[in-house]
C-alpha atoms as a PDB file:
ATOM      1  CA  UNK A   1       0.000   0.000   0.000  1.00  0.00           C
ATOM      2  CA  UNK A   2       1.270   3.284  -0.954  1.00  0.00           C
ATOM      3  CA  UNK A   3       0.870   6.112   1.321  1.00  0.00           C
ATOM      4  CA  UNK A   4       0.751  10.021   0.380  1.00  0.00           C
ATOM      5  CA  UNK A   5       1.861  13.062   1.938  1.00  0.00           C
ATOM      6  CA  UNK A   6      -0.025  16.055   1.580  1.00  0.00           C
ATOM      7  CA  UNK A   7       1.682  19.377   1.440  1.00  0.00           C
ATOM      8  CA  UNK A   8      -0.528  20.282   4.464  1.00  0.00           C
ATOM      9  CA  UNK A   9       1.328  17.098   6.009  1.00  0.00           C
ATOM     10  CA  UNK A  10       4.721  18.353   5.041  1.00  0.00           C
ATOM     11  CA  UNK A  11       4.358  22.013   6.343  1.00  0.00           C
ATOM     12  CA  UNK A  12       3.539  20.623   9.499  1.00  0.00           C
ATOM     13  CA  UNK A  13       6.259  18.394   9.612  1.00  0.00           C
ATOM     14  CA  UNK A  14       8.704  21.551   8.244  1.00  0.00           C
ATOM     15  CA  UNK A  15       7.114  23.642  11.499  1.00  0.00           C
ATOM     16  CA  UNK A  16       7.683  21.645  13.984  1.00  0.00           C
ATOM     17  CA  UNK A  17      11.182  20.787  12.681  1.00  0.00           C
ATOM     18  CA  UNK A  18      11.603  24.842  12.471  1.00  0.00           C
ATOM     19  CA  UNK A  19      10.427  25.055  16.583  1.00  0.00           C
ATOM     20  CA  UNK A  20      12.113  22.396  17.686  1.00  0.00           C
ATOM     21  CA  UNK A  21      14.979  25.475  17.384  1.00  0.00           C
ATOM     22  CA  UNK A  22      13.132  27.145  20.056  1.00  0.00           C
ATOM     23  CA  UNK A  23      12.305  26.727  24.099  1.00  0.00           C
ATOM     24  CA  UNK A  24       9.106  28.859  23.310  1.00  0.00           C
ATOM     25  CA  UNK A  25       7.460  27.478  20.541  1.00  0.00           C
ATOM     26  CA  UNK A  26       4.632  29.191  21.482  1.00  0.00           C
ATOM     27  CA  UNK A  27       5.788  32.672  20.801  1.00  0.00           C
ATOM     28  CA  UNK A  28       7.238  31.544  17.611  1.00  0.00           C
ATOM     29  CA  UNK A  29       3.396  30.351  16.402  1.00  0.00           C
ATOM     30  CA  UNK A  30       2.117  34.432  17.621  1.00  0.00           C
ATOM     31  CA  UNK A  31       4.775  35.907  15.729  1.00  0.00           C
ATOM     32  CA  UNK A  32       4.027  33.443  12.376  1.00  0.00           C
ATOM     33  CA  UNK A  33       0.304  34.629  12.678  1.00  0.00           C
ATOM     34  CA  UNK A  34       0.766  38.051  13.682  1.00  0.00           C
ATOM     35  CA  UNK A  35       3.588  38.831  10.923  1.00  0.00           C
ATOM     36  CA  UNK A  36       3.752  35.714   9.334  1.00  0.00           C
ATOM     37  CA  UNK A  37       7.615  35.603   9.950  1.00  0.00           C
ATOM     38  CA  UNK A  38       9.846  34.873  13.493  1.00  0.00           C
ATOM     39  CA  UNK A  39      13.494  35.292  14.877  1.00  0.00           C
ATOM     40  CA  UNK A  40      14.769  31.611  14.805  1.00  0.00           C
ATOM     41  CA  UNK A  41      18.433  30.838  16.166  1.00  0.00           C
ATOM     42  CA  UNK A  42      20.630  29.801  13.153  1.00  0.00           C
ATOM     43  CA  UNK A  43      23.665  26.958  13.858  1.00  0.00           C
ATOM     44  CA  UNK A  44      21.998  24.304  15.563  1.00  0.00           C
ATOM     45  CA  UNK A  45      19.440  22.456  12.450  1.00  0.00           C
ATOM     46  CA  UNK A  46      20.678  24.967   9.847  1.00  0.00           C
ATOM     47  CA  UNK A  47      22.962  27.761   8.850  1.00  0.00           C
ATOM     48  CA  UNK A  48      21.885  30.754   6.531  1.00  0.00           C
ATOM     49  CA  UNK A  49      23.931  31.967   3.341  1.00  0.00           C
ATOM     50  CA  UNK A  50      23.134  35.628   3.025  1.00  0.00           C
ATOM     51  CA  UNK A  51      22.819  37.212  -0.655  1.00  0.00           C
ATOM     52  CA  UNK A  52      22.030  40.140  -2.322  1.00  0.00           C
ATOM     53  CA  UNK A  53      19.187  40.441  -4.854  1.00  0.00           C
ATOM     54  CA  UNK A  54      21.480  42.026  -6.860  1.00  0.00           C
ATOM     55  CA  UNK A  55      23.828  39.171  -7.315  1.00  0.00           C
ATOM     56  CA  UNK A  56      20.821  37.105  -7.456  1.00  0.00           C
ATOM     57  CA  UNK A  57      19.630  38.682 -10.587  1.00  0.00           C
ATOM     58  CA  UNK A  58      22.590  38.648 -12.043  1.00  0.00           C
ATOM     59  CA  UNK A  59      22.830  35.339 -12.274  1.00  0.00           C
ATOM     60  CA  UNK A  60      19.143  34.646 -13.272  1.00  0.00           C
ATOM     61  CA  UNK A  61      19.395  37.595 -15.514  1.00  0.00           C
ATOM     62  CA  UNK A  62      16.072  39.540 -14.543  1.00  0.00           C
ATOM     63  CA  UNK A  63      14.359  40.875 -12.010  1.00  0.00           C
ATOM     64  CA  UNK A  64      11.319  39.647 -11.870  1.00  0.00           C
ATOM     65  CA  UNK A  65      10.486  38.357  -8.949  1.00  0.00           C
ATOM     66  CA  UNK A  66       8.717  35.120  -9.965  1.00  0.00           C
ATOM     67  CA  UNK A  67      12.021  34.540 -12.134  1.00  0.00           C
ATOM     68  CA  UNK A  68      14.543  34.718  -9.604  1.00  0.00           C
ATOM     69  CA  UNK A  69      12.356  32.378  -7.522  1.00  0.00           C
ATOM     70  CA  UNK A  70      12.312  29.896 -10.159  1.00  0.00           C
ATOM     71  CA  UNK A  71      16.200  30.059 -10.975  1.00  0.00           C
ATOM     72  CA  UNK A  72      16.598  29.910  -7.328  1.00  0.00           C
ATOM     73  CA  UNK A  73      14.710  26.653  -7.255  1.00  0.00           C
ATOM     74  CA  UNK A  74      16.546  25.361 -10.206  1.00  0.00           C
ATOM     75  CA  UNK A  75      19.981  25.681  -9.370  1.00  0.00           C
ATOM     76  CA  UNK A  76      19.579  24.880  -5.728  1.00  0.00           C
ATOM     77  CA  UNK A  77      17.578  21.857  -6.348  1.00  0.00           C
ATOM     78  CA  UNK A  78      14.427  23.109  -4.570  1.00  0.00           C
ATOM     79  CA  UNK A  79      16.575  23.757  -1.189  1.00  0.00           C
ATOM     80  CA  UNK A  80      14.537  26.264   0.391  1.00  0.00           C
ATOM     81  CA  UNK A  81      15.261  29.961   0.239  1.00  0.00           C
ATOM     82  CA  UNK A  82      13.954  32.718   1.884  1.00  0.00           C
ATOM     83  CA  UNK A  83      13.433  36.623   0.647  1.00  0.00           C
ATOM     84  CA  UNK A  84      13.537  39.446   2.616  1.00  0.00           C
ATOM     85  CA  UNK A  85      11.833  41.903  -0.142  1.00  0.00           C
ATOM     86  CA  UNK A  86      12.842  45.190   1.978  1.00  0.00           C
ATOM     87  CA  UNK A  87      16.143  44.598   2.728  1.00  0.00           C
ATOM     88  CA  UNK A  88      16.977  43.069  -0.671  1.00  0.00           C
ATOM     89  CA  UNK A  89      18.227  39.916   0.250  1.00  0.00           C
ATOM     90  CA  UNK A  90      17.687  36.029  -0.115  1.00  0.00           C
ATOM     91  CA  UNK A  91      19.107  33.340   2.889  1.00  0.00           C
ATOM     92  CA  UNK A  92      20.018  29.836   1.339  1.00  0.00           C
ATOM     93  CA  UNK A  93      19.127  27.175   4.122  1.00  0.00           C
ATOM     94  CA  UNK A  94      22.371  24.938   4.308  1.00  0.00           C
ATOM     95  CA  UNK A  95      23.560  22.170   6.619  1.00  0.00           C
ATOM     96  CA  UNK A  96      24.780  24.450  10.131  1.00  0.00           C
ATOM     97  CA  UNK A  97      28.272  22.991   9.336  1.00  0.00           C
ATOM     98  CA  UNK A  98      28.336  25.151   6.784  1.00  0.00           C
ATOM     99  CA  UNK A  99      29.300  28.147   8.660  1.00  0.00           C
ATOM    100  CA  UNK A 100      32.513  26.599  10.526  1.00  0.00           C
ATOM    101  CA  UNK A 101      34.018  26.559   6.884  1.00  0.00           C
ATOM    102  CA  UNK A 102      32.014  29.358   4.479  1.00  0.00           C
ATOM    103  CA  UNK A 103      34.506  32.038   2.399  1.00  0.00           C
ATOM    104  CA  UNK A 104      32.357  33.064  -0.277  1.00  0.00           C
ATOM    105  CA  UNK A 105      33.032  36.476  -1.317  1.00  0.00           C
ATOM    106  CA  UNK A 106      30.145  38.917  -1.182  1.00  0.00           C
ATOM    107  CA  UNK A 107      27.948  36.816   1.026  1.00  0.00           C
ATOM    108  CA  UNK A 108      27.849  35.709   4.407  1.00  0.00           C
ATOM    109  CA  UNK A 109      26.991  32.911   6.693  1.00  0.00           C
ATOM    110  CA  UNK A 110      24.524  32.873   9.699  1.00  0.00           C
ATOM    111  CA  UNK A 111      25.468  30.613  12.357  1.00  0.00           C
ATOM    112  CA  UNK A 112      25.578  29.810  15.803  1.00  0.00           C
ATOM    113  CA  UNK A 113      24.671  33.198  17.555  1.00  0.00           C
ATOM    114  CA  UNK A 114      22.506  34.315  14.655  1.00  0.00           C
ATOM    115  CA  UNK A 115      19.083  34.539  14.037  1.00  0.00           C
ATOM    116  CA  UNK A 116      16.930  34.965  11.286  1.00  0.00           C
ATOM    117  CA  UNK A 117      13.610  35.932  10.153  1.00  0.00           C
ATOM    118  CA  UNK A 118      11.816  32.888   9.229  1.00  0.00           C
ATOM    119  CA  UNK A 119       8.482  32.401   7.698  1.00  0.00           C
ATOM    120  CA  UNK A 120       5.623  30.353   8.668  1.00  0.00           C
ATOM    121  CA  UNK A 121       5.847  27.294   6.410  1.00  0.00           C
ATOM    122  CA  UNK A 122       3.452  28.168   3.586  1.00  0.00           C
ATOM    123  CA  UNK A 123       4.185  31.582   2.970  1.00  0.00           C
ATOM    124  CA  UNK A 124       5.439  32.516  -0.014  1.00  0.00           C
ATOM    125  CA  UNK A 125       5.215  35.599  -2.502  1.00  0.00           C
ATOM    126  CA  UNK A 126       1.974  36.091  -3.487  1.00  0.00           C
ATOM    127  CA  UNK A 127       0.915  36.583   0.302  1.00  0.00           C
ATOM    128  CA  UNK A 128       2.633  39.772  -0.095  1.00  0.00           C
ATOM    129  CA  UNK A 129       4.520  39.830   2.834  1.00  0.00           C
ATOM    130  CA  UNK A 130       7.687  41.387   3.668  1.00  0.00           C
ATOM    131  CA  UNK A 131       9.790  37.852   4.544  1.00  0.00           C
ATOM    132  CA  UNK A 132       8.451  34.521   2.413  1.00  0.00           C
ATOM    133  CA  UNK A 133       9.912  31.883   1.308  1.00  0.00           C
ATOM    134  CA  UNK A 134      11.468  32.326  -2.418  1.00  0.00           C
ATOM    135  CA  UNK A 135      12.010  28.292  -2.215  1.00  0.00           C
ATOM    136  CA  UNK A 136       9.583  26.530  -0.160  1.00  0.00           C
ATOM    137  CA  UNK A 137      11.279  24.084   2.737  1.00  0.00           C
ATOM    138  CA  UNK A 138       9.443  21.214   1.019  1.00  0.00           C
ATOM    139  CA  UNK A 139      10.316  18.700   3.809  1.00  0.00           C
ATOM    140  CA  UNK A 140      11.790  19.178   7.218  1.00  0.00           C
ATOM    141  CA  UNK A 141      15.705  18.778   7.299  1.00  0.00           C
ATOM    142  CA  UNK A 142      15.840  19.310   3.516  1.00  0.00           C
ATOM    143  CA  UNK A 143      18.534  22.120   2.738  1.00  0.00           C
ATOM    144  CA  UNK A 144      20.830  23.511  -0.230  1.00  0.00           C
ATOM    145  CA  UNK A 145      23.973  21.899  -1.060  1.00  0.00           C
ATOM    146  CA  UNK A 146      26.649  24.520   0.142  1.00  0.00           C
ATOM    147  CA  UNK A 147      28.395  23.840  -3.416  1.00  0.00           C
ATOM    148  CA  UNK A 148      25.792  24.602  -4.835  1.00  0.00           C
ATOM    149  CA  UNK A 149      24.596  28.530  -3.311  1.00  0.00           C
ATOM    150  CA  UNK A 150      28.717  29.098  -3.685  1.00  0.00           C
ATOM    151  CA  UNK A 151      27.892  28.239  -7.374  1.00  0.00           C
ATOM    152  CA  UNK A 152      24.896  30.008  -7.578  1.00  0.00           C
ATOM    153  CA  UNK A 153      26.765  33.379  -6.101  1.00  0.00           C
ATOM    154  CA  UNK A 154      29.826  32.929  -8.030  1.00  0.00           C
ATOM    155  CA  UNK A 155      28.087  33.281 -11.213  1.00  0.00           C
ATOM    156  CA  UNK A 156      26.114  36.112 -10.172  1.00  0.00           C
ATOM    157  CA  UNK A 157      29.391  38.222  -9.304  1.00  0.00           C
ATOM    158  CA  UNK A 158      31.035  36.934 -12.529  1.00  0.00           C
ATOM    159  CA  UNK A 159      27.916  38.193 -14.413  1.00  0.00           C
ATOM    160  CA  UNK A 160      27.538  41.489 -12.383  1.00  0.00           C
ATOM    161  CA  UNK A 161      30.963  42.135 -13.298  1.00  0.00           C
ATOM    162  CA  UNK A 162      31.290  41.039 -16.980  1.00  0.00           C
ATOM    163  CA  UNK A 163      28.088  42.919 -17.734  1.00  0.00           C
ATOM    164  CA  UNK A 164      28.465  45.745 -16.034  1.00  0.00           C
END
């Protein structure tokens, strides 16, 4: 017999991975209905990869926002991503390992004694919001290959650069 997971199933599963970060889970579920986002601690379940939208679009080559979330998708093999639309920045979810070794130019990488604004598992750009996810966290412990964001980023500055 062959048993399905629903994508309601699987956000549940990716929030309660995402609290388990937390002693008060509660406030965490306030702050995801109140502003649909919350401060989680980065370098225990995951690290963060900060980039710019600008070398972001570079490498997709638009700015559209629905493109960039697609490339993202692509080339990070649907590791989850999240945008911060008013600060102009995206946060690749990788493995919190990640951050004892990361020295890719023109980014940086959230670890133990960061935090980061997460959103509720779900939201994503059409809701509007000011944080959503670019790359939904499709199952809990799923994250981007740390090869592949330096990949990602390196051929965003490389196109920022030779196109001016």
């Amino acid at each position: 017999m062959t048993t399905l997971t629903t994508g309601a199933e699987r956000r549940l599963a990716v929030e309660h991975w995402l609290l388990s970060t937390v002693p008060d889970r509660q406030r965490v579920r306030e702050e995801w209905r109140e502003r649909r986002f919350a401060m989680l601690p980065c370098g225990a379940l995951f690290a963060a990869v900060r980039m710019s939208s600008a070398v972001v679009q570079a490498a997709a080559g638009s700015e559209d926002q629905g493109d960039l979330d697609r490339y993202l998708a692509d080339v990070l093999m649907n590791g989850p991503v999240i945008c911060d639309r008013y600060a102009a920045l995206y946060y690749a979810l990788v493995p919190a390992s990640a951050a004892l070794r990361w020295d890719v130019p023109d980014t940086l990488c959230l670890g133990k004694g960061s935090e980061l604004g997460v959103p509720r598992p779900g939201v994503a750009a059409a809701h509007e919001t000011r944080v959503y996810w670019s790359v939904q966290m499709d199952s809990a412990g799923e994250l981007c290959s740390p090869a592949a964001v330096s990949q990602a980023v390196t051929v965003g500055r490389y196109r920022s650069v030779s196109h001016g």
